[in-house]
PDB file of N, CA and C in Angstrom:
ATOM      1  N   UNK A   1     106.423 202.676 -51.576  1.00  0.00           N
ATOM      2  CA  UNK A   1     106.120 202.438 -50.194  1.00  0.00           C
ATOM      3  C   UNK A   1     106.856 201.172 -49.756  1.00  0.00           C
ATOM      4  N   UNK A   2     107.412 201.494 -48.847  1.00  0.00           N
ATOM      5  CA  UNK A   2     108.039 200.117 -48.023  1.00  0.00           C
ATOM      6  C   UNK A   2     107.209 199.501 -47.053  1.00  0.00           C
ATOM      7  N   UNK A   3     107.312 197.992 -47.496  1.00  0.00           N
ATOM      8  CA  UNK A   3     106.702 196.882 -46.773  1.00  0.00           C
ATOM      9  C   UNK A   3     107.472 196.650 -45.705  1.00  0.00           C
ATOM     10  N   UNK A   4     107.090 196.644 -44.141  1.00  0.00           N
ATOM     11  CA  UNK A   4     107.661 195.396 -43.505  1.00  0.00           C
ATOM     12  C   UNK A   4     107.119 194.559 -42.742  1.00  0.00           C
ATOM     13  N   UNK A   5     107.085 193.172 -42.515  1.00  0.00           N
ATOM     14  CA  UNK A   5     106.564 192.099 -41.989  1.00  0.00           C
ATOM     15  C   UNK A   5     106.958 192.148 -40.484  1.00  0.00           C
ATOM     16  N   UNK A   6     106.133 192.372 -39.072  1.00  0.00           N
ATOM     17  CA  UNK A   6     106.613 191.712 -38.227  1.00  0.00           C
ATOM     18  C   UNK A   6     105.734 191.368 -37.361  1.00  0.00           C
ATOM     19  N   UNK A   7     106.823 189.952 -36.746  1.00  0.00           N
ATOM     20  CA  UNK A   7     105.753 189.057 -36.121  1.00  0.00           C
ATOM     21  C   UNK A   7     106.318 189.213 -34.529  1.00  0.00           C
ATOM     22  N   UNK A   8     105.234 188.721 -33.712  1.00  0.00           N
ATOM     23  CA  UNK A   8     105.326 188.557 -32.689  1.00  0.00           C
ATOM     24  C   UNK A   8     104.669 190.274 -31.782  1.00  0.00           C
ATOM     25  N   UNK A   9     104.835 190.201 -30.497  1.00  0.00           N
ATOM     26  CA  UNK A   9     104.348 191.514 -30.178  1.00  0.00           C
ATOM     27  C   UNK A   9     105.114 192.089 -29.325  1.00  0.00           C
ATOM     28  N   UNK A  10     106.704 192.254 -29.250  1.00  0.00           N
ATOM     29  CA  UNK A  10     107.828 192.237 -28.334  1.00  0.00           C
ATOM     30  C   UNK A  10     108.565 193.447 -29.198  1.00  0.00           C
ATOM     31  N   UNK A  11     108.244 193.462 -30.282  1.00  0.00           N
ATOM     32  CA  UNK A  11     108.838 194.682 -31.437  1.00  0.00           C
ATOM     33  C   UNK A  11     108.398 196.218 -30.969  1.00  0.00           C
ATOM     34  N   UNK A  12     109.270 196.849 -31.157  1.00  0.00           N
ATOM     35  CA  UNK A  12     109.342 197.835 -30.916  1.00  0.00           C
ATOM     36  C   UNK A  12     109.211 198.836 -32.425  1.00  0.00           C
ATOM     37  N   UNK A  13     107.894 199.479 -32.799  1.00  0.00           N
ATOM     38  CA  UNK A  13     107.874 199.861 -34.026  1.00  0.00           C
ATOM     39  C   UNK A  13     107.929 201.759 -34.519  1.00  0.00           C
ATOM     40  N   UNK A  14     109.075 201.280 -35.321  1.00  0.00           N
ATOM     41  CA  UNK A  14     109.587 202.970 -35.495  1.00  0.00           C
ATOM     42  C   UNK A  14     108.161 203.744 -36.618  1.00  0.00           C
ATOM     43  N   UNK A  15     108.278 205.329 -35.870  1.00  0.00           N
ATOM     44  CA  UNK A  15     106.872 206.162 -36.748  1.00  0.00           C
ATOM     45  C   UNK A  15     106.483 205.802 -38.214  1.00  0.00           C
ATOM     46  N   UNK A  16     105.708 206.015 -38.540  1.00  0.00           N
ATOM     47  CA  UNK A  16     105.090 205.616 -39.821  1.00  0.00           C
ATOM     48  C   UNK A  16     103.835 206.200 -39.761  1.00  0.00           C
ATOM     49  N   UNK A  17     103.153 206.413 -41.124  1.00  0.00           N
ATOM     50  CA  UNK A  17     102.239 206.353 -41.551  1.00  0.00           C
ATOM     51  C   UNK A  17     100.734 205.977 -41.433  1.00  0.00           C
ATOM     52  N   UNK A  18     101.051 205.029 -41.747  1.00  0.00           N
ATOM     53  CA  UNK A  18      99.945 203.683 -41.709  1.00  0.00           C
ATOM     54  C   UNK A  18     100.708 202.370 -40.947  1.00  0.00           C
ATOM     55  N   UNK A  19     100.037 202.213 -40.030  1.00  0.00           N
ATOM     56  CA  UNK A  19     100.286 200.529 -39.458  1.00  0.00           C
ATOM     57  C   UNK A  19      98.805 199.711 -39.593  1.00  0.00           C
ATOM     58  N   UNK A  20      99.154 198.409 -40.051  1.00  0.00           N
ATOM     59  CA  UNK A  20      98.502 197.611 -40.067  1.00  0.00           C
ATOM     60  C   UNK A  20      98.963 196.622 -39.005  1.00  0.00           C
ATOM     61  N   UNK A  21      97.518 196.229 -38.135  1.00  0.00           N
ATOM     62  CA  UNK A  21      97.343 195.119 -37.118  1.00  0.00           C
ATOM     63  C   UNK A  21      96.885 193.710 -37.871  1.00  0.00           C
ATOM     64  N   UNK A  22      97.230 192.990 -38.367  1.00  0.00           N
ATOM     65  CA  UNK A  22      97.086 191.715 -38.929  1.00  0.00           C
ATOM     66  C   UNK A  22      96.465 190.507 -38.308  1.00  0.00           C
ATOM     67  N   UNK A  23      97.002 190.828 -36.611  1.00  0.00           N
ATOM     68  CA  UNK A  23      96.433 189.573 -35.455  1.00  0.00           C
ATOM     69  C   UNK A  23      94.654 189.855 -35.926  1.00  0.00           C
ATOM     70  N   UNK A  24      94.234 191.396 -35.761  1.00  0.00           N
ATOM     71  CA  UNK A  24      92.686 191.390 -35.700  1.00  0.00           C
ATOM     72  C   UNK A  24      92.031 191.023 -36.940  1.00  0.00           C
ATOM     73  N   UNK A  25      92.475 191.265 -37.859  1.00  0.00           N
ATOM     74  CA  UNK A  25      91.897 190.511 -39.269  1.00  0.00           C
ATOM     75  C   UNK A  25      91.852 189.355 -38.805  1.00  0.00           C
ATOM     76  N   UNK A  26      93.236 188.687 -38.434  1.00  0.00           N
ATOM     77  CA  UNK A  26      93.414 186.895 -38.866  1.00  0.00           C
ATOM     78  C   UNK A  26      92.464 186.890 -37.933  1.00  0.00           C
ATOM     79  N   UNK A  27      92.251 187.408 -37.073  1.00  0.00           N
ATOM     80  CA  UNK A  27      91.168 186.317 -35.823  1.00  0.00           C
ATOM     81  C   UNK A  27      89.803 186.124 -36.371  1.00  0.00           C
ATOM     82  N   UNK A  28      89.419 187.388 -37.041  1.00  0.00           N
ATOM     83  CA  UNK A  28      88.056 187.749 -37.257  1.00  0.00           C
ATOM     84  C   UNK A  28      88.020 186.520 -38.879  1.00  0.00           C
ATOM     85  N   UNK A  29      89.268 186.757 -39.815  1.00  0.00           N
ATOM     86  CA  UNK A  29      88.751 186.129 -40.584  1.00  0.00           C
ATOM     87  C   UNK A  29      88.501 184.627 -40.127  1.00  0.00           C
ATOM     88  N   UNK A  30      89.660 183.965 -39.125  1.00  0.00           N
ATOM     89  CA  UNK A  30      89.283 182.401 -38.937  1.00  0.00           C
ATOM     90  C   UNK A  30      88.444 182.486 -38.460  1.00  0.00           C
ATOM     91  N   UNK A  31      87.806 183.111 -37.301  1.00  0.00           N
ATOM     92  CA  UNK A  31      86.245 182.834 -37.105  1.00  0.00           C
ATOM     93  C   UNK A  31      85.070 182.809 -38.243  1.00  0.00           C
ATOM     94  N   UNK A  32      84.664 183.720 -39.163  1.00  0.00           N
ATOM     95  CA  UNK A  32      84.697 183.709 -40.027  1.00  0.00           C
ATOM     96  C   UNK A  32      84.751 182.451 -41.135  1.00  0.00           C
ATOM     97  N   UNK A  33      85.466 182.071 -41.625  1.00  0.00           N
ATOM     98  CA  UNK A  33      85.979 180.724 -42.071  1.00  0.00           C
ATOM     99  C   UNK A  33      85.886 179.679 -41.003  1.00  0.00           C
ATOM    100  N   UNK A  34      85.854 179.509 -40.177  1.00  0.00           N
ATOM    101  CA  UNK A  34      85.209 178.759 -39.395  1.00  0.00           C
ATOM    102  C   UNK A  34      83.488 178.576 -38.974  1.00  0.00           C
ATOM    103  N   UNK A  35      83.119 179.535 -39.453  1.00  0.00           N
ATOM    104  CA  UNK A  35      81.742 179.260 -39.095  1.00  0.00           C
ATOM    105  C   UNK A  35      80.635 178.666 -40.613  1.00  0.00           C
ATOM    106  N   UNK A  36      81.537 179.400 -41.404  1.00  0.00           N
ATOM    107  CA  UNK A  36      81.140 179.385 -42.649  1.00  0.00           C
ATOM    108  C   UNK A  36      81.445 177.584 -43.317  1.00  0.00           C
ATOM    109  N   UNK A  37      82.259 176.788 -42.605  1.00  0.00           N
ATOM    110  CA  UNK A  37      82.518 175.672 -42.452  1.00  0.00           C
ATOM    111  C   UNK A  37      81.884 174.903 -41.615  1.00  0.00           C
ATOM    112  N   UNK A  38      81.304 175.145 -40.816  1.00  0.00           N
ATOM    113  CA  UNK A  38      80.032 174.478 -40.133  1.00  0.00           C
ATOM    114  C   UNK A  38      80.458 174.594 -38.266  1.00  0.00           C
ATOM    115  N   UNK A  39      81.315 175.316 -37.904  1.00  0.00           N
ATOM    116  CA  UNK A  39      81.845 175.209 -36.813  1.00  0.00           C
ATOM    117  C   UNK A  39      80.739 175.797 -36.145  1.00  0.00           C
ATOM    118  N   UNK A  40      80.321 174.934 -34.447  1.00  0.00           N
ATOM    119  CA  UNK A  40      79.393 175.047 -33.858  1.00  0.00           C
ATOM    120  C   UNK A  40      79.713 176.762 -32.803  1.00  0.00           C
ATOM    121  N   UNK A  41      81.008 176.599 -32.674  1.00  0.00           N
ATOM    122  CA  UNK A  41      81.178 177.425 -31.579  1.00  0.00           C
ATOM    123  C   UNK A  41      82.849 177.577 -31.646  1.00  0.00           C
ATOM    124  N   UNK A  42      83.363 178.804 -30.925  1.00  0.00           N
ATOM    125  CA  UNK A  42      84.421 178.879 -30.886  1.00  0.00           C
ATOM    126  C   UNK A  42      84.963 179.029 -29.708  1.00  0.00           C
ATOM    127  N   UNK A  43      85.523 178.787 -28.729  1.00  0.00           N
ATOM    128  CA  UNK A  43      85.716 178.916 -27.310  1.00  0.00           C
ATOM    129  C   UNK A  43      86.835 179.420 -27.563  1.00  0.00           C
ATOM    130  N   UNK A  44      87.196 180.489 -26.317  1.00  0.00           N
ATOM    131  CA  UNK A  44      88.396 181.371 -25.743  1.00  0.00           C
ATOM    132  C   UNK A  44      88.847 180.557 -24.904  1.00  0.00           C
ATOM    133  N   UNK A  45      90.035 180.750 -24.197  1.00  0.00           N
ATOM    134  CA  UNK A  45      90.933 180.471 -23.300  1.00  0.00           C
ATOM    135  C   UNK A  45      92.101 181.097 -22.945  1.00  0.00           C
ATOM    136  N   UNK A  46      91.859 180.528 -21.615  1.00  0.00           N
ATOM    137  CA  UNK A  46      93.161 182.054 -21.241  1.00  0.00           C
ATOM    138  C   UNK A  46      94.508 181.395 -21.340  1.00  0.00           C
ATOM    139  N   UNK A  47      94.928 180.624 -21.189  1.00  0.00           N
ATOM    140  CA  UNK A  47      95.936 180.103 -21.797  1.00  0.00           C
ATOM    141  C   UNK A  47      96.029 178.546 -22.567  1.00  0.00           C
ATOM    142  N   UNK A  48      97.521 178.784 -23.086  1.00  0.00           N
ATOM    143  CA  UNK A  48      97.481 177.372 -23.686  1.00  0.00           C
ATOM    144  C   UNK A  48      97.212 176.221 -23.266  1.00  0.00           C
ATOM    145  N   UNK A  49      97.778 176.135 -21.778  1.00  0.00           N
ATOM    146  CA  UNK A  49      97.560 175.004 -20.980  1.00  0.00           C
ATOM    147  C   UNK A  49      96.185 174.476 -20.937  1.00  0.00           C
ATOM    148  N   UNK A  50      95.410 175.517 -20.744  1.00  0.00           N
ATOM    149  CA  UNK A  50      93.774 175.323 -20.816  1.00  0.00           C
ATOM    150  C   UNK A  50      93.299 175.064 -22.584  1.00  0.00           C
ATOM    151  N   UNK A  51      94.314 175.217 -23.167  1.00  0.00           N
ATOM    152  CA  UNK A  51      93.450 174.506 -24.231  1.00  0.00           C
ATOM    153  C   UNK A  51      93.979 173.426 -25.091  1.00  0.00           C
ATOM    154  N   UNK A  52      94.860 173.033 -24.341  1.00  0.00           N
ATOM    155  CA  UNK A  52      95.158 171.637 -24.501  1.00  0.00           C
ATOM    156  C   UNK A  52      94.318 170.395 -23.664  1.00  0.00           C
ATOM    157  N   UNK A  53      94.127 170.942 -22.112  1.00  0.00           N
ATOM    158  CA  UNK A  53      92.914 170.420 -21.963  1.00  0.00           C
ATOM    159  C   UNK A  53      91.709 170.299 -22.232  1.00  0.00           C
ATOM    160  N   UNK A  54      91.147 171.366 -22.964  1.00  0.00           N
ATOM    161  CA  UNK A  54      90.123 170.868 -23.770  1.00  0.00           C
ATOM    162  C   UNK A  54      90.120 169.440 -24.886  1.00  0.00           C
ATOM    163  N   UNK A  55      91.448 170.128 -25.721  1.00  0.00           N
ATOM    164  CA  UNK A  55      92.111 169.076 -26.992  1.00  0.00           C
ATOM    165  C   UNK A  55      91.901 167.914 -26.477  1.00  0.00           C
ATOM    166  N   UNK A  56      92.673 167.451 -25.033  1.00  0.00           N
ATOM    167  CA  UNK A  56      92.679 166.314 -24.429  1.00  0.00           C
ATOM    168  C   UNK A  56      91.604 165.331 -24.160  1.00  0.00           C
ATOM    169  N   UNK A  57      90.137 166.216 -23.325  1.00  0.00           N
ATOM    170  CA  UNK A  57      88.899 165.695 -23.038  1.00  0.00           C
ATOM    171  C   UNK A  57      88.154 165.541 -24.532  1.00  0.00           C
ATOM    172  N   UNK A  58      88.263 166.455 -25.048  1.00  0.00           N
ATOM    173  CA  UNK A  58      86.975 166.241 -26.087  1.00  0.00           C
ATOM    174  C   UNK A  58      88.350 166.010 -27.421  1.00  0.00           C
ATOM    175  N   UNK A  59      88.479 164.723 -27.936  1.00  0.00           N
ATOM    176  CA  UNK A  59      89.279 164.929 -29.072  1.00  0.00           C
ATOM    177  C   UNK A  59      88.557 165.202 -30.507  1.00  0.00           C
ATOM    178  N   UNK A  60      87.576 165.746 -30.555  1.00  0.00           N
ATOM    179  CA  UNK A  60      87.221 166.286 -31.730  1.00  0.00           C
ATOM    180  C   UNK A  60      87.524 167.284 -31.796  1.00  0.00           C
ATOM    181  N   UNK A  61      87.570 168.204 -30.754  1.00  0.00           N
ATOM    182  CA  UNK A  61      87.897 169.586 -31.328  1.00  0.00           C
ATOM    183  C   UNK A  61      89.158 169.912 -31.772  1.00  0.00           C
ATOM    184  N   UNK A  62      88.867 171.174 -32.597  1.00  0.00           N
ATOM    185  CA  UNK A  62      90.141 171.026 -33.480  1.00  0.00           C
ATOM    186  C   UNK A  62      90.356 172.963 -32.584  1.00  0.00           C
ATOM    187  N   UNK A  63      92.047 172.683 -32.320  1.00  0.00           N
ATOM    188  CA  UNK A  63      92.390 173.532 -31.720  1.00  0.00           C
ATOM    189  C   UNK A  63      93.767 174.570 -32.029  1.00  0.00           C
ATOM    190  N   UNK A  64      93.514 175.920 -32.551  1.00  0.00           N
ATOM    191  CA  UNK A  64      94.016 176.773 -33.574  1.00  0.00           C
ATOM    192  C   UNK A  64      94.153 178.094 -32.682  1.00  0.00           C
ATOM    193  N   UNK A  65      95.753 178.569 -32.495  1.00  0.00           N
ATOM    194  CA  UNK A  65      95.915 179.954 -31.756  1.00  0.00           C
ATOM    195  C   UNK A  65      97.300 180.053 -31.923  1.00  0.00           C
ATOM    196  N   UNK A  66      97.821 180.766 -31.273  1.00  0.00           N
ATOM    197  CA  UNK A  66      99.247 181.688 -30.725  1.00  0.00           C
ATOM    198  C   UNK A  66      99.666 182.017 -29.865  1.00  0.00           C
ATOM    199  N   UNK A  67     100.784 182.442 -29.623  1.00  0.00           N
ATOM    200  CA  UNK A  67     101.524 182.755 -28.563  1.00  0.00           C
ATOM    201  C   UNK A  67     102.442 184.055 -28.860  1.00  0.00           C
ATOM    202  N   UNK A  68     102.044 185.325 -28.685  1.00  0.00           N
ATOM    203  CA  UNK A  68     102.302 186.332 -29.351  1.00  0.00           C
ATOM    204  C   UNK A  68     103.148 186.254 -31.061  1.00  0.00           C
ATOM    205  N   UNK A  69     102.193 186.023 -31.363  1.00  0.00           N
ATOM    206  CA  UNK A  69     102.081 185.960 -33.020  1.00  0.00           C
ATOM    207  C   UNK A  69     102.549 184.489 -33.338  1.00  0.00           C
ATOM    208  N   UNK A  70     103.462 183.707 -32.561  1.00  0.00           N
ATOM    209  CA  UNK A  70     103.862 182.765 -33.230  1.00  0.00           C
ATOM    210  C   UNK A  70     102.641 181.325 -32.437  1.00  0.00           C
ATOM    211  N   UNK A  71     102.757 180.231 -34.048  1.00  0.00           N
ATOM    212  CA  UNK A  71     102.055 178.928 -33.474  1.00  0.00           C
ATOM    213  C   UNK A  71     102.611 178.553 -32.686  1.00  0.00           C
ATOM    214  N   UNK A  72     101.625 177.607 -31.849  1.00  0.00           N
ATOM    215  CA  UNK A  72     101.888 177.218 -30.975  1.00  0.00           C
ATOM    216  C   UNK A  72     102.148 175.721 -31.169  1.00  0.00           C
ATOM    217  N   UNK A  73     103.316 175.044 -30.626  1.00  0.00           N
ATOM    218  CA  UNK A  73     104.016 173.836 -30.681  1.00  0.00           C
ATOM    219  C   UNK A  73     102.790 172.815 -30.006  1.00  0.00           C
ATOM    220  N   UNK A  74     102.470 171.678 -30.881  1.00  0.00           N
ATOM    221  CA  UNK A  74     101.824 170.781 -30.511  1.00  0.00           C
ATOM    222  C   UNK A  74     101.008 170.214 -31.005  1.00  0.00           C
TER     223      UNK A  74
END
């Protein structure tokens, strides 16, 4: 069976078999691992901009996402 890796969500993916979605694991597992670490809460946001302002006001929180598949600079 052939593996292939791809990131981002701009790909265009030829028929197959089996596809695996990876974004919905990773989310579920960092929540997950995040809670299991003592995290109070996890807040959404609709974009980055908005969650850098959070980062900004409250500097404890620790702030973890993407930008179609890839991290986000900052």
């Amino acid at each position: 069976m052939q593996v292939e890796i791809i990131q981002g969500n701009d790909k265009k993916l030829r028929p197959s078999q089996i596809n695996i979605v990876i974004h919905v694991i990773r989310a579920f597992s960092f929540a997950h691992y995040s809670f299991i670490h003592r995290a109070k809460e996890i807040l959404l946001v609709k974009s980055v901009k908005e969650g850098f302002q959070y980062k900004n006001k409250f500097s404890d929180y620790l702030m973890a996402g993407e930008v179609q598949g890839l991290p986000i600079e900052g």
